[in-house]
C-alpha atoms as a PDB file:
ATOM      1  CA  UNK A   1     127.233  79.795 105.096  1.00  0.00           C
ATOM      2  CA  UNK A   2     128.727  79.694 108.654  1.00  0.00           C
ATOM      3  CA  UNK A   3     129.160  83.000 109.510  1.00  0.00           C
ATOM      4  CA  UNK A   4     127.332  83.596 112.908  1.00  0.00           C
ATOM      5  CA  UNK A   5     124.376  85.801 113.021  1.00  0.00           C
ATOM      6  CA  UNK A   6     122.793  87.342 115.887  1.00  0.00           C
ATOM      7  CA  UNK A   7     119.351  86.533 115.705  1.00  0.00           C
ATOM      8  CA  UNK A   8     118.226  89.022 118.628  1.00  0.00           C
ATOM      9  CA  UNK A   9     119.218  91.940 116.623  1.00  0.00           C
ATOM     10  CA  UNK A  10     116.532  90.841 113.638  1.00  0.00           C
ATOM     11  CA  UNK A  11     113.975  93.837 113.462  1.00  0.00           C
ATOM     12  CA  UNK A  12     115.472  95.763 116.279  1.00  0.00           C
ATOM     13  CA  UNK A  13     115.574  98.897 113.971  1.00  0.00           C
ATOM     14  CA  UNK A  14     112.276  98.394 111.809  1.00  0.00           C
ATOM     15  CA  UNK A  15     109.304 101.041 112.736  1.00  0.00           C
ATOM     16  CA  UNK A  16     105.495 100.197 111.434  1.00  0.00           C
ATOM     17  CA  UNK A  17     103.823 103.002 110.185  1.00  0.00           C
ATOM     18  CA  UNK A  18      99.602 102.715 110.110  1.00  0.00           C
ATOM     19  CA  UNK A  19      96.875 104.846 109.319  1.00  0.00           C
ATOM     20  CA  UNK A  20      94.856 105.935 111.791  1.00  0.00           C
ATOM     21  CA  UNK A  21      91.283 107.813 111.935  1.00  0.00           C
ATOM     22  CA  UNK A  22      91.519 111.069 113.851  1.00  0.00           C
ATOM     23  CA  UNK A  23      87.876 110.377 115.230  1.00  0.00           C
ATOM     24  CA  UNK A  24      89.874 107.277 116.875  1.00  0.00           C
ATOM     25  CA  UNK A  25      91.965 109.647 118.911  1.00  0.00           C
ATOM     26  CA  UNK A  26      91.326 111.213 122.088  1.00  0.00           C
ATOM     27  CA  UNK A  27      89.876 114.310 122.547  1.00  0.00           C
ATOM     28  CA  UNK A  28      92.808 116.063 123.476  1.00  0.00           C
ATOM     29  CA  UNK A  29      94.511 114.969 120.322  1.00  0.00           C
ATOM     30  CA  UNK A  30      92.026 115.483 118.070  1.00  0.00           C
ATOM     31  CA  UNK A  31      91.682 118.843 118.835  1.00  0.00           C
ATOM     32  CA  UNK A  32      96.050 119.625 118.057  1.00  0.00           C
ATOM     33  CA  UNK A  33      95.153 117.736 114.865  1.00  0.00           C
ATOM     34  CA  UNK A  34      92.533 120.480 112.773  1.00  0.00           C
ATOM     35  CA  UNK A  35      91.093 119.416 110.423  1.00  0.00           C
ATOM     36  CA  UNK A  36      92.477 115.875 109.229  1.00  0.00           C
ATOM     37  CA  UNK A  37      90.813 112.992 109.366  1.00  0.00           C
ATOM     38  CA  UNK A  38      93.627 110.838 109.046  1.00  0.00           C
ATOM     39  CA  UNK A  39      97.609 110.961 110.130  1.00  0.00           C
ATOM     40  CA  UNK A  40      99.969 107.949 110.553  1.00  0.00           C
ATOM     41  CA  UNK A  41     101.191 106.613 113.999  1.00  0.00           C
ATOM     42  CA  UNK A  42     104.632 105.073 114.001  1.00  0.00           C
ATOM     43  CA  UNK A  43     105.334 102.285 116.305  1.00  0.00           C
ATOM     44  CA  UNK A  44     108.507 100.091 117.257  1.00  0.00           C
ATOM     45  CA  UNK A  45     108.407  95.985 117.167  1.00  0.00           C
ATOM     46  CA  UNK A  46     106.692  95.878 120.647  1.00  0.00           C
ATOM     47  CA  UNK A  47     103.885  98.137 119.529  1.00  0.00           C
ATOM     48  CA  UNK A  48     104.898 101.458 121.441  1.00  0.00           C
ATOM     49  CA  UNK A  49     104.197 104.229 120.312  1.00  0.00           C
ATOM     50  CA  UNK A  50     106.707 106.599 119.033  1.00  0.00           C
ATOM     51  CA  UNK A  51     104.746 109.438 116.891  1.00  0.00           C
ATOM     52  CA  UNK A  52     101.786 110.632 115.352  1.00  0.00           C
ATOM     53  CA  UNK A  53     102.355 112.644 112.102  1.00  0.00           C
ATOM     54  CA  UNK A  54     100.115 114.174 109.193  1.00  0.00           C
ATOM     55  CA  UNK A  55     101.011 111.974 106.139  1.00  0.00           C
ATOM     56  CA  UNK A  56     102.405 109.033 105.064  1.00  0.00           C
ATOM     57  CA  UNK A  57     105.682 110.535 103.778  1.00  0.00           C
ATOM     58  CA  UNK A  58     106.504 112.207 106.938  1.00  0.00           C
ATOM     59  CA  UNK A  59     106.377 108.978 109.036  1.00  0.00           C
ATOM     60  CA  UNK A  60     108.626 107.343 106.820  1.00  0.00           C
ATOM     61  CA  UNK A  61     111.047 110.607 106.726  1.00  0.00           C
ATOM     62  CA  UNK A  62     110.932 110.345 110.225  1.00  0.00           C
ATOM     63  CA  UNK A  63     111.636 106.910 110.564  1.00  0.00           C
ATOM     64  CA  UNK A  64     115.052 107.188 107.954  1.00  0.00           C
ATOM     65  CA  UNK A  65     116.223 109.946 110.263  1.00  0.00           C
ATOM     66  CA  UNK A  66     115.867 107.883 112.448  1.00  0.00           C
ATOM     67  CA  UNK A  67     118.136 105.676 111.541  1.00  0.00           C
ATOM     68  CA  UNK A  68     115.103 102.815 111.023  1.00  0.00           C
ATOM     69  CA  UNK A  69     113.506 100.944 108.652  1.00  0.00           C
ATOM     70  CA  UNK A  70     110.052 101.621 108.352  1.00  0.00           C
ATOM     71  CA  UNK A  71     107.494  99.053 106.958  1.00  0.00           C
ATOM     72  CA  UNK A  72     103.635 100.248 106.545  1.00  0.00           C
ATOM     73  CA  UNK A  73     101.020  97.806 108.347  1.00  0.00           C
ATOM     74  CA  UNK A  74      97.761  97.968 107.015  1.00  0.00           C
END
């Protein structure tokens, strides 16, 4: 194979979805959230984050939209 690739552009479109405890969230946030005790934070490769949503499903909805590839971290 000797087609070039450009490596830089590796992972530029993947999103990590995680779990995260509401009681881990600030007070300000916990209190838009009700009554979950757990939503999903998506991040980019640098560990920004982009969103907090209320299930699994939705982050990775979000993330196709998107036009990215989402991945879960545990």
């Amino acid at each position: 194979m000797n087609t070039k690739f450009d490596l830089d552009k590796i992972g530029q479109n993947i999103v990590y979805v995680k779990p995260v405890l509401t009681t881990d969230l600030p007070d300000e946030v916990q209190e838009q959230i009700g009554d979950l005790s757990e939503i999903y934070a998506v991040h980019n490769a640098e560990g920004e984050q982009l969103a907090l949503v209320a299930d699994r499903k939705l982050a990775f909805h979000l993330a196709r939209e998107n036009k990215m590839e989402p991945v879960t971290v545990h």
